[in-house]
ModelCIF file with pLDDT and N, C-alpha, C, O atoms, coordinates in Angstrom:
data_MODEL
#
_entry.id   MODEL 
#
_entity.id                         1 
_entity.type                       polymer 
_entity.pdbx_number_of_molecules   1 
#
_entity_poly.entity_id                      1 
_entity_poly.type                           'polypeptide(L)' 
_entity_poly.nstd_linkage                   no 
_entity_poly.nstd_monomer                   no 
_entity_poly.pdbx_seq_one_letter_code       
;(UNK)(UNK)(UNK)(UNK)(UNK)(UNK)(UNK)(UNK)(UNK)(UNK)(UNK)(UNK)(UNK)(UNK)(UNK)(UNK)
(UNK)(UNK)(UNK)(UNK)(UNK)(UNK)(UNK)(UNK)(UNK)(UNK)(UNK)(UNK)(UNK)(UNK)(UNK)(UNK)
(UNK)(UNK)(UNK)(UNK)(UNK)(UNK)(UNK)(UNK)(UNK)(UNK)(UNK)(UNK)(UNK)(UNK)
;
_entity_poly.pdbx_seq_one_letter_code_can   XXXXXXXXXXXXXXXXXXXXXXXXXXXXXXXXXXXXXXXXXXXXXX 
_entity_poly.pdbx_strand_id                 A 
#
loop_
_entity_poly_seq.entity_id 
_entity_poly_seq.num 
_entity_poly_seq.mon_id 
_entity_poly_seq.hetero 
1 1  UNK n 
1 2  UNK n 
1 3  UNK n 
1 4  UNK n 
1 5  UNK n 
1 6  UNK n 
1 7  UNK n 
1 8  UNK n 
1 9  UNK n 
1 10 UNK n 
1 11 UNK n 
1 12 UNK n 
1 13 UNK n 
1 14 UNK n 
1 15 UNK n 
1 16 UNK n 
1 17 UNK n 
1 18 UNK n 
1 19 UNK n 
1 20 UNK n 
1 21 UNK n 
1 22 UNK n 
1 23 UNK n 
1 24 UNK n 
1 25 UNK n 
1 26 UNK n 
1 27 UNK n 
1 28 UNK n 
1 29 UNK n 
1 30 UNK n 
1 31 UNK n 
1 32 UNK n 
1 33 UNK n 
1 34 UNK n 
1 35 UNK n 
1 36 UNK n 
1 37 UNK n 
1 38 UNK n 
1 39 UNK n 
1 40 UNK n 
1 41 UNK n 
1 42 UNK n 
1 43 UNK n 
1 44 UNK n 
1 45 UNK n 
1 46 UNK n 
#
_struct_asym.id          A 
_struct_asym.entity_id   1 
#
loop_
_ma_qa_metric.id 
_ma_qa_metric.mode 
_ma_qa_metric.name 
_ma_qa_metric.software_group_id 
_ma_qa_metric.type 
1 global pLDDT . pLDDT 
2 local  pLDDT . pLDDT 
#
_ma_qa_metric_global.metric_id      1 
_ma_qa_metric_global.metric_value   96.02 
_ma_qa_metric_global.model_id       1 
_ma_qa_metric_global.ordinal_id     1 
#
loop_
_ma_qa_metric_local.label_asym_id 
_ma_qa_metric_local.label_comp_id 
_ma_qa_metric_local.label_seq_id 
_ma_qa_metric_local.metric_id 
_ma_qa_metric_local.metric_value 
_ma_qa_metric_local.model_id 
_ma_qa_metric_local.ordinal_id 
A UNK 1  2 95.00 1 1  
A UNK 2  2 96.00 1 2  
A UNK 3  2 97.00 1 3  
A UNK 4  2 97.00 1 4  
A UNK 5  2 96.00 1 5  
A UNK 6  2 96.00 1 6  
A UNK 7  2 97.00 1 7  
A UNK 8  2 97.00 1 8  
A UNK 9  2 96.00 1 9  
A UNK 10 2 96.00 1 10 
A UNK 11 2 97.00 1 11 
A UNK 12 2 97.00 1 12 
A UNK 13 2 96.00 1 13 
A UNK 14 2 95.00 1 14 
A UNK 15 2 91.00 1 15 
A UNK 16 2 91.00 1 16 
A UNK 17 2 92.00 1 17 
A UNK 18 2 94.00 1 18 
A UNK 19 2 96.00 1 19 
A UNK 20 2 97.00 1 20 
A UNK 21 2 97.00 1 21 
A UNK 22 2 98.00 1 22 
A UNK 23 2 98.00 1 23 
A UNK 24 2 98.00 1 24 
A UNK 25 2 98.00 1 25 
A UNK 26 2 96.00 1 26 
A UNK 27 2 94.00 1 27 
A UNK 28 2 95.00 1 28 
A UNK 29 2 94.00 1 29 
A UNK 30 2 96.00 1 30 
A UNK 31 2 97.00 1 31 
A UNK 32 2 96.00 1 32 
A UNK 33 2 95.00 1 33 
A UNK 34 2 97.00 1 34 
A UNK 35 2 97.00 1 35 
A UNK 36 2 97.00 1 36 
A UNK 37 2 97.00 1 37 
A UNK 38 2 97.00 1 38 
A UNK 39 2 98.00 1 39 
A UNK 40 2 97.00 1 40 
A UNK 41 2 96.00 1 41 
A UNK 42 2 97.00 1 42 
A UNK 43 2 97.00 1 43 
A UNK 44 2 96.00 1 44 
A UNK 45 2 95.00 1 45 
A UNK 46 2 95.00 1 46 
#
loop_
_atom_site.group_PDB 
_atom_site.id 
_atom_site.type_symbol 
_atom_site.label_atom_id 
_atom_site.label_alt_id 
_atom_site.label_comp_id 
_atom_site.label_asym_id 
_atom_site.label_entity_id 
_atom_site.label_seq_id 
_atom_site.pdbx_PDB_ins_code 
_atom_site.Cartn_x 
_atom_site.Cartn_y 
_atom_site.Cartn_z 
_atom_site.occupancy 
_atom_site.B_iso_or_equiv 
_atom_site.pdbx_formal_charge 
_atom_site.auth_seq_id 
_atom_site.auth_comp_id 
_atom_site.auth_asym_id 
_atom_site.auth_atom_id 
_atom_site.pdbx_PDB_model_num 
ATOM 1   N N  . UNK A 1 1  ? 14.582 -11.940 -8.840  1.00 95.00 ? 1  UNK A N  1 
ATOM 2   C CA . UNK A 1 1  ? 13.357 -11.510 -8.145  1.00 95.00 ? 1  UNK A CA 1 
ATOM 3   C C  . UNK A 1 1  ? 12.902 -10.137 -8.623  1.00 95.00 ? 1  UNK A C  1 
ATOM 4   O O  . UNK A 1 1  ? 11.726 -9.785  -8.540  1.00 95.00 ? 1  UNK A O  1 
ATOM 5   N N  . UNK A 1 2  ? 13.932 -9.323  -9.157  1.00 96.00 ? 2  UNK A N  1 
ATOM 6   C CA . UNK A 1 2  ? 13.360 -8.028  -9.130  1.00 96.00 ? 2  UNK A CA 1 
ATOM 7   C C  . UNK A 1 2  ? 12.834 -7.980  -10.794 1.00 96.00 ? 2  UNK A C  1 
ATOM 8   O O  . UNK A 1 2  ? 11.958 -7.249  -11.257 1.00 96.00 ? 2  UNK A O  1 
ATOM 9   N N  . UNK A 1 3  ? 13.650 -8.982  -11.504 1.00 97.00 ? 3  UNK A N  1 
ATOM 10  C CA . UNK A 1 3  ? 12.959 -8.796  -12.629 1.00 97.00 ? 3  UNK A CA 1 
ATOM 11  C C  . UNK A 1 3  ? 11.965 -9.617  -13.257 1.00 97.00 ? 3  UNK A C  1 
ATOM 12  O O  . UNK A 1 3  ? 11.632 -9.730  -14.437 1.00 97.00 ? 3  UNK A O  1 
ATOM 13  N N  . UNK A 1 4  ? 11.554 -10.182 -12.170 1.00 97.00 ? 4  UNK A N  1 
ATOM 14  C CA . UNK A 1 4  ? 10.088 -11.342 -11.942 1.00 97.00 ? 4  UNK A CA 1 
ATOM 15  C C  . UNK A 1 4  ? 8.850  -10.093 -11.274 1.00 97.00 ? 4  UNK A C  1 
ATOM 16  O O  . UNK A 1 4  ? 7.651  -9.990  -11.534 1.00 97.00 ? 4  UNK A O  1 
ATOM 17  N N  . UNK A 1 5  ? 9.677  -9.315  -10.399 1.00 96.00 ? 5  UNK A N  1 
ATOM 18  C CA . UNK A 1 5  ? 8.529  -8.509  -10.136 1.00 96.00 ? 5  UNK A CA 1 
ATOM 19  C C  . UNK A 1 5  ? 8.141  -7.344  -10.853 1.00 96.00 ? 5  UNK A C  1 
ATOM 20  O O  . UNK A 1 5  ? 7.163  -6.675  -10.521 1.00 96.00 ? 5  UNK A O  1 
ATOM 21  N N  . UNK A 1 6  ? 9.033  -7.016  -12.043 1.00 96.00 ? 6  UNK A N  1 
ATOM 22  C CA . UNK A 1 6  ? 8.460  -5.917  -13.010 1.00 96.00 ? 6  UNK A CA 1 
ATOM 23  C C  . UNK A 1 6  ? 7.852  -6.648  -13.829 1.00 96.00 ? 6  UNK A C  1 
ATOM 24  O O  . UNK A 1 6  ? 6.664  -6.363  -13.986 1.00 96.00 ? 6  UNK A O  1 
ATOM 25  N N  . UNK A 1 7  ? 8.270  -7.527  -14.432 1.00 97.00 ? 7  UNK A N  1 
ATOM 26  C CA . UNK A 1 7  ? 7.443  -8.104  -15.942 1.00 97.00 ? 7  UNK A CA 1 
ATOM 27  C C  . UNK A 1 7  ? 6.521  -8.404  -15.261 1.00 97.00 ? 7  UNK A C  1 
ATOM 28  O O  . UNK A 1 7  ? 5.595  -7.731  -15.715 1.00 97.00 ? 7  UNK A O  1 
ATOM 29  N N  . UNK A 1 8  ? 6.112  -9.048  -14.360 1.00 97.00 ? 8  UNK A N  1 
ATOM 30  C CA . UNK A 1 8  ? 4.866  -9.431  -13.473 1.00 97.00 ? 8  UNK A CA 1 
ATOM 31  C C  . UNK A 1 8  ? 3.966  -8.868  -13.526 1.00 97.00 ? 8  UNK A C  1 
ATOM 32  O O  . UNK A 1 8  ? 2.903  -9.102  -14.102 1.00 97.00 ? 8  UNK A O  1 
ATOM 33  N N  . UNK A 1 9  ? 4.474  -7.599  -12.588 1.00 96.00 ? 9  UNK A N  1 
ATOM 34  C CA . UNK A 1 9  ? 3.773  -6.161  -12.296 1.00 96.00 ? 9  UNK A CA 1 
ATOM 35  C C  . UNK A 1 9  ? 3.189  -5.345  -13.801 1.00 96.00 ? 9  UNK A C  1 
ATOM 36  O O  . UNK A 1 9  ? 2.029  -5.214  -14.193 1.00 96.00 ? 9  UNK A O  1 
ATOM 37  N N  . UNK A 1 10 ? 4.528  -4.863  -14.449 1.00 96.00 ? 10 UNK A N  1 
ATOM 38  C CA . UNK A 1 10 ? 4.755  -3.851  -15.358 1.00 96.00 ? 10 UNK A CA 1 
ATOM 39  C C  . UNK A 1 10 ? 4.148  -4.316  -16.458 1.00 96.00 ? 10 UNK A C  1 
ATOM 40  O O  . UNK A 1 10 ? 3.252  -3.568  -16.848 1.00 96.00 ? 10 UNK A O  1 
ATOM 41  N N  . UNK A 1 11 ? 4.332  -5.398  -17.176 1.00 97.00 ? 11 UNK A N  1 
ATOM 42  C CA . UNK A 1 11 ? 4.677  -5.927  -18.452 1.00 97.00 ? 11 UNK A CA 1 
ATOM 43  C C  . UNK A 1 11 ? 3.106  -6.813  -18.399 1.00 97.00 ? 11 UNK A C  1 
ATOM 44  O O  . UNK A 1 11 ? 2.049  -6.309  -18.778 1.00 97.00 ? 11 UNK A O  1 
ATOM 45  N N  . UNK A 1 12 ? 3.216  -7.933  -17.957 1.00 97.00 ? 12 UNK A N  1 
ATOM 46  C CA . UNK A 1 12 ? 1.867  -8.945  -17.728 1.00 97.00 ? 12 UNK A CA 1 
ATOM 47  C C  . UNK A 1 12 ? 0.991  -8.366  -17.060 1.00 97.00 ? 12 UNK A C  1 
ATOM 48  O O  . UNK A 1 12 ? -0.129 -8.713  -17.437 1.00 97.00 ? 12 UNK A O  1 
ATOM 49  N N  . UNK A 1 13 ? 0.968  -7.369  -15.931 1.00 96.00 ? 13 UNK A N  1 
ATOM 50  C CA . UNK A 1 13 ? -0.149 -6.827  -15.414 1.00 96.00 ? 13 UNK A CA 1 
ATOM 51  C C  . UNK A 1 13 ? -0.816 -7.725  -14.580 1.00 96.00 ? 13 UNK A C  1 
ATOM 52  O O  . UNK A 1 13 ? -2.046 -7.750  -14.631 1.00 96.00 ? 13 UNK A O  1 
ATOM 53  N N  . UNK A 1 14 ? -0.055 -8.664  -13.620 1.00 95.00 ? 14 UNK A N  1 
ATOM 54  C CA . UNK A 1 14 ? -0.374 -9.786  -13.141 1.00 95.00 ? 14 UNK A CA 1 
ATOM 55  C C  . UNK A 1 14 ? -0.019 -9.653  -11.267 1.00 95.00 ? 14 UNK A C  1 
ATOM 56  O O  . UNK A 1 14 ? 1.069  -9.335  -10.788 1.00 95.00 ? 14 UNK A O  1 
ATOM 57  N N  . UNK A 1 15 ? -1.012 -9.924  -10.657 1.00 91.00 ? 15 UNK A N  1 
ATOM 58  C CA . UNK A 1 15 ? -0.950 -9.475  -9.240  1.00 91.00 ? 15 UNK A CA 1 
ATOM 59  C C  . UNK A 1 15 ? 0.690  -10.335 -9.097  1.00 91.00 ? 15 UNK A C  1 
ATOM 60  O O  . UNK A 1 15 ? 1.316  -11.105 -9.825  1.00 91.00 ? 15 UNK A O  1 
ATOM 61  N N  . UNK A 1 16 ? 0.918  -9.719  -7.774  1.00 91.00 ? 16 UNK A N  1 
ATOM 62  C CA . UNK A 1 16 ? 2.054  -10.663 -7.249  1.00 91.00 ? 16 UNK A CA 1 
ATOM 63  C C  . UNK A 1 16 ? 2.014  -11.201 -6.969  1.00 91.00 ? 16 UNK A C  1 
ATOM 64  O O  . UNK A 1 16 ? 0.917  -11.471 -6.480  1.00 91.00 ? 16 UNK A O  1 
ATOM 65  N N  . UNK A 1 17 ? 3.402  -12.448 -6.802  1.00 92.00 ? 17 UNK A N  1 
ATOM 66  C CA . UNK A 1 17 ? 3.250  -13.758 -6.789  1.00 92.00 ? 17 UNK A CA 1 
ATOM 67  C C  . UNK A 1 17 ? 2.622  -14.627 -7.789  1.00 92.00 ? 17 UNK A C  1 
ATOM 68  O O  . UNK A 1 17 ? 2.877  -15.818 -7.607  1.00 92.00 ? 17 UNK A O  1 
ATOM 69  N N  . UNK A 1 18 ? 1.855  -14.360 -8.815  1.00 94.00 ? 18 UNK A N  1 
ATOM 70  C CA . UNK A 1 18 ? 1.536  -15.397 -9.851  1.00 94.00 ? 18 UNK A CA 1 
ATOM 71  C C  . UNK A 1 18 ? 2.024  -15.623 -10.964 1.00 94.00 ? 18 UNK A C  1 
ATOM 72  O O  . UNK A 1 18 ? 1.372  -16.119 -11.883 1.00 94.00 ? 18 UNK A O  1 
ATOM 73  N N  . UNK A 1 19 ? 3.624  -15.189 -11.068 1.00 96.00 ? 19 UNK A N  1 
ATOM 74  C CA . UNK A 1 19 ? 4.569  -15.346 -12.149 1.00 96.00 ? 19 UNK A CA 1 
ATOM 75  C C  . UNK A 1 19 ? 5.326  -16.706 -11.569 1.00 96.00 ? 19 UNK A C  1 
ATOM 76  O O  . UNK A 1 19 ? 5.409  -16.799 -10.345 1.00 96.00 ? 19 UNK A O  1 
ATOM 77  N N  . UNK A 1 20 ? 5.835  -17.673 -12.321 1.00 97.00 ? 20 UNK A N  1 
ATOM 78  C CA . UNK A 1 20 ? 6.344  -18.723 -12.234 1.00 97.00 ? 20 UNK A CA 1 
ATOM 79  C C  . UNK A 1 20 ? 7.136  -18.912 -13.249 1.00 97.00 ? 20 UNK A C  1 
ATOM 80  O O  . UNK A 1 20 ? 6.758  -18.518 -14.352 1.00 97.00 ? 20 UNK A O  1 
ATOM 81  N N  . UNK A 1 21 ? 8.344  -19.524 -13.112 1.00 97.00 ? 21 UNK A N  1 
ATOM 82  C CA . UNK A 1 21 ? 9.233  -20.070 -14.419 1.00 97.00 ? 21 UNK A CA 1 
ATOM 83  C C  . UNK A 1 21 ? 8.045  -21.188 -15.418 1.00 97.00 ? 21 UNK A C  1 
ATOM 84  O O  . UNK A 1 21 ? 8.302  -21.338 -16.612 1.00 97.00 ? 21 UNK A O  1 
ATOM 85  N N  . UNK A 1 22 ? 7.374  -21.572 -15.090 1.00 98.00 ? 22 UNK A N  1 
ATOM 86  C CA . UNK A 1 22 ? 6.125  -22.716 -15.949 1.00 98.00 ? 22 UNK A CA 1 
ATOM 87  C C  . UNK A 1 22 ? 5.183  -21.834 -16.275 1.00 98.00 ? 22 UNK A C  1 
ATOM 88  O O  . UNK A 1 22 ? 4.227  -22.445 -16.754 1.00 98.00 ? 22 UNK A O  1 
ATOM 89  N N  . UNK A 1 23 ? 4.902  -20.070 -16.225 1.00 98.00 ? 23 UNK A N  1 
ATOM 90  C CA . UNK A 1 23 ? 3.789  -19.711 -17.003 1.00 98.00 ? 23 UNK A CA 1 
ATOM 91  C C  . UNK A 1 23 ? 3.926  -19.535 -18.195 1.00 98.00 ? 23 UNK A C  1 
ATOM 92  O O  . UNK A 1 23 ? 4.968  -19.090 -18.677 1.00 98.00 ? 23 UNK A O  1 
ATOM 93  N N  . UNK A 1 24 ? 2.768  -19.893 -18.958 1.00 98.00 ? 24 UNK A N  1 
ATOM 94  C CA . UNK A 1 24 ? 2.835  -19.538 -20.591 1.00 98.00 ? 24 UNK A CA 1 
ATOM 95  C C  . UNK A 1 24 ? 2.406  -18.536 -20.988 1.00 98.00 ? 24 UNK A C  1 
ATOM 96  O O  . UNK A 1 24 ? 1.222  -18.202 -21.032 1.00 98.00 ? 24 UNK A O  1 
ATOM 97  N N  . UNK A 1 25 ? 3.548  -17.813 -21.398 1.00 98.00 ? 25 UNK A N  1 
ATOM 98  C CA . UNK A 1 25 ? 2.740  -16.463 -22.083 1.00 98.00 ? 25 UNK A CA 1 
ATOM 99  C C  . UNK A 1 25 ? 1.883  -16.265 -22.951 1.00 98.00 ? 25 UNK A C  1 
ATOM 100 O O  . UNK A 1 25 ? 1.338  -15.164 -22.882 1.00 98.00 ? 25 UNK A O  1 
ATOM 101 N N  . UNK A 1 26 ? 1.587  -16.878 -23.686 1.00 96.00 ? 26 UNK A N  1 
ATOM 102 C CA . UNK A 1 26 ? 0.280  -16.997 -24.453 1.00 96.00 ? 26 UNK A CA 1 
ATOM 103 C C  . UNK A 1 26 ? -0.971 -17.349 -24.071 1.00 96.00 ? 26 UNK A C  1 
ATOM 104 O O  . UNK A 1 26 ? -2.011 -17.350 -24.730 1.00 96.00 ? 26 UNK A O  1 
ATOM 105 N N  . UNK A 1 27 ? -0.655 -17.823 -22.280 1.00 94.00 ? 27 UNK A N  1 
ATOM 106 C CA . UNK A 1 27 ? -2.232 -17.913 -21.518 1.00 94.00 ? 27 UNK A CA 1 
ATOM 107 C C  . UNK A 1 27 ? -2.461 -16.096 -21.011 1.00 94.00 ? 27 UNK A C  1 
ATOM 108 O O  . UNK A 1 27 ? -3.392 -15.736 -20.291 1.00 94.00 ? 27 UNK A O  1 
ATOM 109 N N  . UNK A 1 28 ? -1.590 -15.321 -21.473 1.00 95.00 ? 28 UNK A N  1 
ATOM 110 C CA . UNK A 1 28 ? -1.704 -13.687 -20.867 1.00 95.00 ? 28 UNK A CA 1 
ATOM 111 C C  . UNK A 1 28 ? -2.420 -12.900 -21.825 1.00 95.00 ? 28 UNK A C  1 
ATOM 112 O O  . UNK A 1 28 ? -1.825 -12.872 -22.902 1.00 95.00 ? 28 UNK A O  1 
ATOM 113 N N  . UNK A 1 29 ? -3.416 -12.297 -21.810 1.00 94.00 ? 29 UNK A N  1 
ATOM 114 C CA . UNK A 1 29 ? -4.188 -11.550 -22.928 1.00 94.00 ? 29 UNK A CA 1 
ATOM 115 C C  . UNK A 1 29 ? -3.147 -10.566 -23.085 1.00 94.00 ? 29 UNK A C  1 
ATOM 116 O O  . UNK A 1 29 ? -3.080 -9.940  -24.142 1.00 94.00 ? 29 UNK A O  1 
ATOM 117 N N  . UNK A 1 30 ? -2.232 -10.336 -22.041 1.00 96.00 ? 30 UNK A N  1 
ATOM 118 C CA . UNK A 1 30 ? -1.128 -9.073  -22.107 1.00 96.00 ? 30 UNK A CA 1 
ATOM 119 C C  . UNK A 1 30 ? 0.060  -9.387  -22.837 1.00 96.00 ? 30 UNK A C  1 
ATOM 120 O O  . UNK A 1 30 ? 0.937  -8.523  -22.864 1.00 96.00 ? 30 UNK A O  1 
ATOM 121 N N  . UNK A 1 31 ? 0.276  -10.638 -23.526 1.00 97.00 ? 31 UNK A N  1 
ATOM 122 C CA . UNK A 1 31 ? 1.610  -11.271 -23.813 1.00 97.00 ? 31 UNK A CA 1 
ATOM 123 C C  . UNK A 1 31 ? 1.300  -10.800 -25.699 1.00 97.00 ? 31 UNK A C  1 
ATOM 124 O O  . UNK A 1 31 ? 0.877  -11.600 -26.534 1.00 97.00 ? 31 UNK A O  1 
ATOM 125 N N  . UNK A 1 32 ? 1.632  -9.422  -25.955 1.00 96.00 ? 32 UNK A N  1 
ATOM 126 C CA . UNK A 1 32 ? 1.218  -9.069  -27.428 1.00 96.00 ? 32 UNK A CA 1 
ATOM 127 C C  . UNK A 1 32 ? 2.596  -8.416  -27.732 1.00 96.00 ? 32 UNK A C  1 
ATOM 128 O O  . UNK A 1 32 ? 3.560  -8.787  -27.061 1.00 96.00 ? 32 UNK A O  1 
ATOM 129 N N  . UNK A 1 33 ? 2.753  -7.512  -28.652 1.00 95.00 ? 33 UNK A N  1 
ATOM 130 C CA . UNK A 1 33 ? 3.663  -7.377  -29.768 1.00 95.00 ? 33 UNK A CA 1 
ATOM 131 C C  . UNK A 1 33 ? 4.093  -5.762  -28.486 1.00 95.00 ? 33 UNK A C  1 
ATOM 132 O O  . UNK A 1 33 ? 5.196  -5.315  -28.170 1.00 95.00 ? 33 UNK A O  1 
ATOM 133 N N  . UNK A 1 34 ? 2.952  -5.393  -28.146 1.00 97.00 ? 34 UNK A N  1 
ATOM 134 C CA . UNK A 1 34 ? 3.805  -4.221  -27.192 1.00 97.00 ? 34 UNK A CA 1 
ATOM 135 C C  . UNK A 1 34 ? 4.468  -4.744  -25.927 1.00 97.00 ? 34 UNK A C  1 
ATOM 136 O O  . UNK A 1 34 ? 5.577  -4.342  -25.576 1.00 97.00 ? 34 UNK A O  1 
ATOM 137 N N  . UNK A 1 35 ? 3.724  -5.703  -25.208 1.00 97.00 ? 35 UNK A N  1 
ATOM 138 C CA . UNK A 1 35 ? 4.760  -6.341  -24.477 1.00 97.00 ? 35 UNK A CA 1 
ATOM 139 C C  . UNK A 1 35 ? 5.890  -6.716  -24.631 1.00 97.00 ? 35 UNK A C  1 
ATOM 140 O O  . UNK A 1 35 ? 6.756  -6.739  -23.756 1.00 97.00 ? 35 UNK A O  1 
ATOM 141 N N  . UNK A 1 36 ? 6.048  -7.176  -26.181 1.00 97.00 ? 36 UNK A N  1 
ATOM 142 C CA . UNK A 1 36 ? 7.542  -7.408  -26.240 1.00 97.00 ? 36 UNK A CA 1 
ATOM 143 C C  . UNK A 1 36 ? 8.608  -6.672  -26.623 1.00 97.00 ? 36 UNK A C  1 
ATOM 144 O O  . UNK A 1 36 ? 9.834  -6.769  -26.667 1.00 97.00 ? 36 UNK A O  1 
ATOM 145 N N  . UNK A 1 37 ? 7.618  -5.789  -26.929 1.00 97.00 ? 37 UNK A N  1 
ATOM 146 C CA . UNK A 1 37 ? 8.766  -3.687  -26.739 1.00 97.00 ? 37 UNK A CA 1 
ATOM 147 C C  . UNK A 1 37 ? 9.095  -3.926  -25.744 1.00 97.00 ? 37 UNK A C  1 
ATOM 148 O O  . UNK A 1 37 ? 10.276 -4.163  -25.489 1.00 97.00 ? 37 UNK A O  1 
ATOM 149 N N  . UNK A 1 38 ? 7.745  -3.941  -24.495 1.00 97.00 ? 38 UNK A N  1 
ATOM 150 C CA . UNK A 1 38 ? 8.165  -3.496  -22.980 1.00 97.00 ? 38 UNK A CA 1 
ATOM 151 C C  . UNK A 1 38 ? 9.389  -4.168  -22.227 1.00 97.00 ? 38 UNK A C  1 
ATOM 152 O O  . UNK A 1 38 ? 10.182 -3.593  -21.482 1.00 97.00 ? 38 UNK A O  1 
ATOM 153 N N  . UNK A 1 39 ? 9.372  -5.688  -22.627 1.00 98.00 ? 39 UNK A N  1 
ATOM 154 C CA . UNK A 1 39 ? 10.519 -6.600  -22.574 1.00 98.00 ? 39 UNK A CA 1 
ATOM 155 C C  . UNK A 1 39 ? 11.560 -6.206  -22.744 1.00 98.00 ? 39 UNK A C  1 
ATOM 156 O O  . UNK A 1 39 ? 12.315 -6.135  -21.774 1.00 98.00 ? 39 UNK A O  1 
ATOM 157 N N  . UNK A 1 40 ? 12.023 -5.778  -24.104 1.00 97.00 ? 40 UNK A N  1 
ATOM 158 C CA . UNK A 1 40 ? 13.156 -5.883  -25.177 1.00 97.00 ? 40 UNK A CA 1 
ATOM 159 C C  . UNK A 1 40 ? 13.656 -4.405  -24.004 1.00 97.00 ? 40 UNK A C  1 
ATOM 160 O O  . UNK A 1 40 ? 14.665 -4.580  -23.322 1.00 97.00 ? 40 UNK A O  1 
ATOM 161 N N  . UNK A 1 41 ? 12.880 -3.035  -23.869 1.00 96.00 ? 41 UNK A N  1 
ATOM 162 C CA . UNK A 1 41 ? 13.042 -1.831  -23.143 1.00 96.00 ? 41 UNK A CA 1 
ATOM 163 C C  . UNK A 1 41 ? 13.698 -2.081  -21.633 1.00 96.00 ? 41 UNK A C  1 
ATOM 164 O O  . UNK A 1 41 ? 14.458 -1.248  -21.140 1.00 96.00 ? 41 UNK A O  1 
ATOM 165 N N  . UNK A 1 42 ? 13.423 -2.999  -21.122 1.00 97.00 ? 42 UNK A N  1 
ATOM 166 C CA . UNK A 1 42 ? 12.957 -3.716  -19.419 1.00 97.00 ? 42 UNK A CA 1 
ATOM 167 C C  . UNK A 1 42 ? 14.521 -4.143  -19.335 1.00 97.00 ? 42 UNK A C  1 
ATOM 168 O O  . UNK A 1 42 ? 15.375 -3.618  -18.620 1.00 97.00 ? 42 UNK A O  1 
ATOM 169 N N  . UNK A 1 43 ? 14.666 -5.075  -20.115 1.00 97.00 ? 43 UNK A N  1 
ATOM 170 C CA . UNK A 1 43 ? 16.256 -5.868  -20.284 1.00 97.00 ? 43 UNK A CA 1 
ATOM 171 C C  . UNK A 1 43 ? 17.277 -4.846  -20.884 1.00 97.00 ? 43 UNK A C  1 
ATOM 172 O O  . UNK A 1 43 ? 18.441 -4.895  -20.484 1.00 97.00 ? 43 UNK A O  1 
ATOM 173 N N  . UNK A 1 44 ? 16.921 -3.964  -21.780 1.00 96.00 ? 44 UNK A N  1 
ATOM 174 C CA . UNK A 1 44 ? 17.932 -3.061  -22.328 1.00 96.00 ? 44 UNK A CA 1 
ATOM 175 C C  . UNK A 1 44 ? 18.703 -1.886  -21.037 1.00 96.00 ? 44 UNK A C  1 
ATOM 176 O O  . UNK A 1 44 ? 19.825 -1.397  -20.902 1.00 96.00 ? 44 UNK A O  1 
ATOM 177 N N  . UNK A 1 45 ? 17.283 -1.798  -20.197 1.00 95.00 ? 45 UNK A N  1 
ATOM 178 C CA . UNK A 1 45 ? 17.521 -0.654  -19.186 1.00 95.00 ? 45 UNK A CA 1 
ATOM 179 C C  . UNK A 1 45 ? 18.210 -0.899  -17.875 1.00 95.00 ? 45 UNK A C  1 
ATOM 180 O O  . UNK A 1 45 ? 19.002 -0.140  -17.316 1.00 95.00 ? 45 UNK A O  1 
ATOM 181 N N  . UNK A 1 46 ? 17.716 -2.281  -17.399 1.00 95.00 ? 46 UNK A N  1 
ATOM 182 C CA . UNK A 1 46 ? 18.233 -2.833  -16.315 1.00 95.00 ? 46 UNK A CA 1 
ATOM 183 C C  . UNK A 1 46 ? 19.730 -3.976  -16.703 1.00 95.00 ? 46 UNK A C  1 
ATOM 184 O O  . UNK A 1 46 ? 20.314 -4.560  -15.790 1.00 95.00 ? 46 UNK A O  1 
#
């Protein structure tokens, strides 16, 4: 949950609650090459 609600929040820029295990990241205008810094940073830290 908590790391559904940062990538959500932080990463996708996506109100809460509209992250799901079935979203496609490539429907996210936010799902680009810095997001997947923010990712790779997100998982390294937590």
């Amino acid at each position: 949950a908590d790391f559904t609600s940062q990538f959500e929040e932080q990463i996708l820029m996506l109100g809460k609650g509209q992250l799901n295990p079935q979203f496609v990241l490539k429907d996210s205008r936010n799902w680009d090459s810095m997001a997947i810094i923010e990712t790779i940073s997100l998982i390294d830290d937590n």
